[in-house]
Protein backbone atom coordinates (compact mmCIF):
# COMPACT_ATOMS: atom_id res chain seq x y z
CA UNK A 1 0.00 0.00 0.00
CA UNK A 2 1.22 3.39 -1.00
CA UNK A 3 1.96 5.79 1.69
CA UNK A 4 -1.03 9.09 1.53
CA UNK A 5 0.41 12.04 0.28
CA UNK A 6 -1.87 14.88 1.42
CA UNK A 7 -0.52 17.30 -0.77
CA UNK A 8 -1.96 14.64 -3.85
CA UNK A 9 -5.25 14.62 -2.20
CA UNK A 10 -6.06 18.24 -1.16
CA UNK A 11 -6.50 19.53 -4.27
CA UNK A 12 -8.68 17.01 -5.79
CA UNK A 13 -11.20 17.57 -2.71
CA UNK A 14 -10.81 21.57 -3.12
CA UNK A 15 -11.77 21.36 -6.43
CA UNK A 16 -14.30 18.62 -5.89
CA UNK A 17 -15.75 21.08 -3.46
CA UNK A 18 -15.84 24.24 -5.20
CA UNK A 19 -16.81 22.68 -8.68
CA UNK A 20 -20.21 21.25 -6.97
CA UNK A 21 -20.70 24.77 -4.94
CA UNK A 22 -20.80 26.43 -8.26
CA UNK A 23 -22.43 23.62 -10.07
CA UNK A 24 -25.47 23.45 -7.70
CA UNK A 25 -25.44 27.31 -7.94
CA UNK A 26 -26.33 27.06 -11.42
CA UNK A 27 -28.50 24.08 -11.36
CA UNK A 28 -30.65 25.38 -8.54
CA UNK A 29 -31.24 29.19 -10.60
CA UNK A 30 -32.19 26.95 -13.41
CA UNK A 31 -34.18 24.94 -12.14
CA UNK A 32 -36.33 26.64 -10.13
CA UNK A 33 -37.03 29.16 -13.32
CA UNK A 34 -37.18 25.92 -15.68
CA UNK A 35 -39.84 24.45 -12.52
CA UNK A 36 -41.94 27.36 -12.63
CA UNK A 37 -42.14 27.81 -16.07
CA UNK A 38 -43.36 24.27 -16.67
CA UNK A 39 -45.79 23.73 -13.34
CA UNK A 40 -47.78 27.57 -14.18
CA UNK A 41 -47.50 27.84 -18.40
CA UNK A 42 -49.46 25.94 -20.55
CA UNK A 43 -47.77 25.29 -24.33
CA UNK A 44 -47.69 23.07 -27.04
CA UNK A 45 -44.80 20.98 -26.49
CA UNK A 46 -44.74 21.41 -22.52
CA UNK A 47 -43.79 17.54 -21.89
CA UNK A 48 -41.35 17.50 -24.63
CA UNK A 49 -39.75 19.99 -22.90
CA UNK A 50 -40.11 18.54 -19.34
CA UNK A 51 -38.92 15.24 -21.09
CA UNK A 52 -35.82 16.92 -22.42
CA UNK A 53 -35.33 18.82 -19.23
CA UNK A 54 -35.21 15.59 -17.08
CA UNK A 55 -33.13 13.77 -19.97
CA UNK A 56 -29.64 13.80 -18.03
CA UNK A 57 -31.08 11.82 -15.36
CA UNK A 58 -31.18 8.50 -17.74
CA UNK A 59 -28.62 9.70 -20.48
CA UNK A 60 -24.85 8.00 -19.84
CA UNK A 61 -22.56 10.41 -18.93
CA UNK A 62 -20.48 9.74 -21.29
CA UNK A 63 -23.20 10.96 -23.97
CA UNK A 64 -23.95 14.42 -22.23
CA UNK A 65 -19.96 14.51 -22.07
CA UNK A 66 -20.37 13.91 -25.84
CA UNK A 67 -22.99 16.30 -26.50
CA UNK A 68 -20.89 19.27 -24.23
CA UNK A 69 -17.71 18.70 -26.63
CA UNK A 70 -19.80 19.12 -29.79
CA UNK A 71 -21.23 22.37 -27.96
CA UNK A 72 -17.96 23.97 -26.65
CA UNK A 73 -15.79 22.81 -29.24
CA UNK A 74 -13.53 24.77 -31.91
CA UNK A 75 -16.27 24.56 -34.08
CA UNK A 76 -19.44 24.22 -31.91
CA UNK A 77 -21.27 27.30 -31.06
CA UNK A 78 -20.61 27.59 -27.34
CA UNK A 79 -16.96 26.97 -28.26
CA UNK A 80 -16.26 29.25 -31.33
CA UNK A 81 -18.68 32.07 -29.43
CA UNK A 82 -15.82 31.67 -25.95
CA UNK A 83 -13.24 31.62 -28.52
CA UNK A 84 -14.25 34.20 -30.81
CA UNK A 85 -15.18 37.17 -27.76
CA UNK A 86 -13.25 36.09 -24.75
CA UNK A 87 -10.68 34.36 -26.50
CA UNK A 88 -11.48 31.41 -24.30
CA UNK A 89 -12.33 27.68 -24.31
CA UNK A 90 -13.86 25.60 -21.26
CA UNK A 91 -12.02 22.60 -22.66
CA UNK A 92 -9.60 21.01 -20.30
CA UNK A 93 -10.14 23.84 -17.76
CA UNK A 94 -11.98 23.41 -14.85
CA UNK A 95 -14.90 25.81 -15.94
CA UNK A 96 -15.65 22.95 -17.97
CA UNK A 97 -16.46 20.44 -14.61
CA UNK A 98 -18.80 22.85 -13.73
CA UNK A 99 -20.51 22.81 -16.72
CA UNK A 100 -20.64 19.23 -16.56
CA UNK A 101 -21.77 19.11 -13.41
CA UNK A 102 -24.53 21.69 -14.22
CA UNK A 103 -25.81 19.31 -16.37
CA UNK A 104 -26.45 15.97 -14.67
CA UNK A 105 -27.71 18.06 -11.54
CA UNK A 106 -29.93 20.65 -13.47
CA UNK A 107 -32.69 17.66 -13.30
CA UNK A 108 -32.73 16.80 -9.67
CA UNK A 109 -33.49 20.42 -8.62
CA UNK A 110 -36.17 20.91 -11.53
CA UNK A 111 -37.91 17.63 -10.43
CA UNK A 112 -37.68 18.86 -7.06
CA UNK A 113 -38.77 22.71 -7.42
CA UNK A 114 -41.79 21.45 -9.88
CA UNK A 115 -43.07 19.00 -7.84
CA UNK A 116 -43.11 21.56 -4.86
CA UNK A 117 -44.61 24.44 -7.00
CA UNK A 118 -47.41 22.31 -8.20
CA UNK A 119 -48.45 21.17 -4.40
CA UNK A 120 -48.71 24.69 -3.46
CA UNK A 121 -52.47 25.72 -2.57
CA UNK A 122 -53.44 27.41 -6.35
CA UNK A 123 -56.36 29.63 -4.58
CA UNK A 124 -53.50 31.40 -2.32
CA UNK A 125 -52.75 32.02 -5.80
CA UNK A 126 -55.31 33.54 -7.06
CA UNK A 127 -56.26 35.42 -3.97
CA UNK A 128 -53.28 36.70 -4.22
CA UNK A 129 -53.88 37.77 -8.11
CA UNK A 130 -57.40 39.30 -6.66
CA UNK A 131 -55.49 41.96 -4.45
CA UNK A 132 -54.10 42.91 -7.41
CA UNK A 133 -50.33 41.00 -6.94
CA UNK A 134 -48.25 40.28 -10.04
CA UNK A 135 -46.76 37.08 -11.54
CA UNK A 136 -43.11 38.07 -9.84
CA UNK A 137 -45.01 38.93 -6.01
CA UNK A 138 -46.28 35.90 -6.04
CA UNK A 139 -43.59 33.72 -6.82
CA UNK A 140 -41.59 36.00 -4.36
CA UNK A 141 -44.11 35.72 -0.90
CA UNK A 142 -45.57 33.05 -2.23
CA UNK A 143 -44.14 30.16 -4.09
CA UNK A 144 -41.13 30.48 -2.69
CA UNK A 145 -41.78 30.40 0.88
CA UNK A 146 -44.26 27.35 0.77
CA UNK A 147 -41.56 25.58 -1.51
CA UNK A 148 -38.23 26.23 -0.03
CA UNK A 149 -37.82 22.80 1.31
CA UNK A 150 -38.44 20.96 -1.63
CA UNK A 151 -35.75 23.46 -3.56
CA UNK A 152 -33.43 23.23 -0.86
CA UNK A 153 -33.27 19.37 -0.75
CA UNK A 154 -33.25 19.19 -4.64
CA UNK A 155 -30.28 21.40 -4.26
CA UNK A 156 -28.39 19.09 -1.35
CA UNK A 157 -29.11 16.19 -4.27
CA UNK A 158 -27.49 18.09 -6.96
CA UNK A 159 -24.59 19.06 -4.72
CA UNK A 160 -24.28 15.28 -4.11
CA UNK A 161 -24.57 14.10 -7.68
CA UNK A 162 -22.10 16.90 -8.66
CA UNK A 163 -19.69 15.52 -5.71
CA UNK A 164 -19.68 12.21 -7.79
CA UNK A 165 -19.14 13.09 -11.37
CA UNK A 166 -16.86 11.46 -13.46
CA UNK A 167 -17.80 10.67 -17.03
CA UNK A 168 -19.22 13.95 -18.38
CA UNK A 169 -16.19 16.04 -16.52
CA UNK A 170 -13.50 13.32 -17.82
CA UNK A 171 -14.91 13.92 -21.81
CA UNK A 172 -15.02 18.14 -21.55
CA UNK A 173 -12.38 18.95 -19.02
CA UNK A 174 -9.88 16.00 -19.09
CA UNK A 175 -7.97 14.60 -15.88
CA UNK A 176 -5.35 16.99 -15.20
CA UNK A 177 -3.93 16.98 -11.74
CA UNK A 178 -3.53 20.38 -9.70
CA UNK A 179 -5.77 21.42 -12.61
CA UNK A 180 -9.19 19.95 -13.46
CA UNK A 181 -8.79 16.28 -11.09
CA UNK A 182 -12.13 16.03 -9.24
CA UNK A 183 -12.08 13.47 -6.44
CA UNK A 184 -14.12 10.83 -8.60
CA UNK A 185 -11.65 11.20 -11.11
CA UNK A 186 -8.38 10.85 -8.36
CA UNK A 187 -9.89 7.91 -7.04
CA UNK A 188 -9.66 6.51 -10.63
CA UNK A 189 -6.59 6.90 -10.75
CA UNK A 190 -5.42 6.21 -7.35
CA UNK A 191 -6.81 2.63 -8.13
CA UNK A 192 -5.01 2.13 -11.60
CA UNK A 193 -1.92 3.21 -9.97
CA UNK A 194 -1.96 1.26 -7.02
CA UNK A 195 -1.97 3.41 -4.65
CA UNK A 196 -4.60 1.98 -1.93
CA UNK A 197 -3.96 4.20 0.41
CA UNK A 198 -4.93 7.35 -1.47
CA UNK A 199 -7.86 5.64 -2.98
CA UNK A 200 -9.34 4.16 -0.04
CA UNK A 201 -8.83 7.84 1.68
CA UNK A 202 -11.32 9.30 -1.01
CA UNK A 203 -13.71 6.46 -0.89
CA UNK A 204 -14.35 6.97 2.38
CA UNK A 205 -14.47 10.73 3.09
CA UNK A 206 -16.57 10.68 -0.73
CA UNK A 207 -18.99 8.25 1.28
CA UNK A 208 -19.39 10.22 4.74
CA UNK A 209 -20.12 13.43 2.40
CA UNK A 210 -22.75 11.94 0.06
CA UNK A 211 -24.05 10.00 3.39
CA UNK A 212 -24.66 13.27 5.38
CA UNK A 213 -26.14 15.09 2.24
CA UNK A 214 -28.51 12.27 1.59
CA UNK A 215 -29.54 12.07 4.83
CA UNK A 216 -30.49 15.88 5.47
CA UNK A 217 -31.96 16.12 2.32
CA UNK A 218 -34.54 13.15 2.98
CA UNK A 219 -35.29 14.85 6.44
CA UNK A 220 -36.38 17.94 4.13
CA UNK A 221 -38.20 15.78 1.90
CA UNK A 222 -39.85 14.31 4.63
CA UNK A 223 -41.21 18.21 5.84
CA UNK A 224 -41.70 19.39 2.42
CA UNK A 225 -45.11 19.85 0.37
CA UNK A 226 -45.31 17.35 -1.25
């Protein structure tokens, strides 16, 4: 068993860390928009939509990783727009984990924020549209307040998936060390290396994370409106 090197491992969980902070950021903003647009608005095409919305959640990472690479590559959009104005590319940089992580947590927060939206009381609703409140008051005092708990758990699940991420982040931002290694990705190779005791160090503080998350998240469940 390899002796653990801390220095190896600290920046791994940094970055592990920050990348899912930022991720779930992201996911929760769009989700709870994407949520509320779907559970009030009635469209042609609204379940295609919700279908494509929840589509990372059976999708292999390694497709979405696919699809991202298309996107933000020389000559995708997202990737020649970067290029092209900021003289940029997300591409083996650790922008690009959070953008992976973005996307296979977007759906756990959406599922969660709809499904609380659509459980709150509709006449506070329109009593509230009676007294002459607008679309934004309402989802303000109203929504928001009788849905936090749902959001907020949906959130501590995206947080959790982003935690875990591997083949989406591996395909768009690459396994660099001291540069875009998430822990999921230094566990990798801890194990093809051989060195057990660096591996089995991320397995287990990985697990306690994901365990306490889980955990608090189906206590909020559990209070939640739905």
């Amino acid at each position: 068993m390899t002796s653990l090197d801390w220095e190896t491992i600290r920046y791994p969980v940094l970055l592990t860390l920050g990348v899912s902070a930022l991720s779930t950021l992201f996911a929760t903003v769009l989700g709870v928009l994407g949520a509320y647009l779907l559970s009030k608005a009635g469209f042609f095409g609204k379940e295609l939509l919700d279908s494509i919305l929840t589509l990372p959640l059976v999708l292999p990472p390694t497709v979405l990783g696919y699809y991202l690479l298309v996107f933000f590559g020389k000559n995708g959009i997202g990737g020649s727009f970067l290029s092209e104005y900021f003289h940029f590319s997300v591409l083996f940089h650790w922008s690009g984990a959070v953008i992976a992580s973005v996307l296979v947590s977007f759906p756990l927060v959406y599922r969660s924020a709809r499904a609380a939206f659509e459980n709150v009381d509709s006449d506070l609703e329109d009593t509230a549209r009676t007294l002459g409140r607008g679309n934004f008051i309402i989802f303000w005092e109203i929504l928001l307040p009788l849905s936090w708990r749902g959001i907020l758990a949906g959130s501590m699940l995206a947080y959790a998936r982003g935690m875990g991420e591997f083949g989406a982040t591996l395909m768009i931002a690459g396994n660099i060390p001291n540069r875009t290694q998430t822990l999921s990705l230094a566990i990798y190779d801890a194990v093809q290396s051989g060195n057990d005791a660096v591996a089995f160090y991320l397995v287990v503080l990985t697990s306690i994370l994901c365990v306490f998350i889980l955990t608090v998240s189906t206590k909020l469940f559990k209070k939640s409106y739905w």
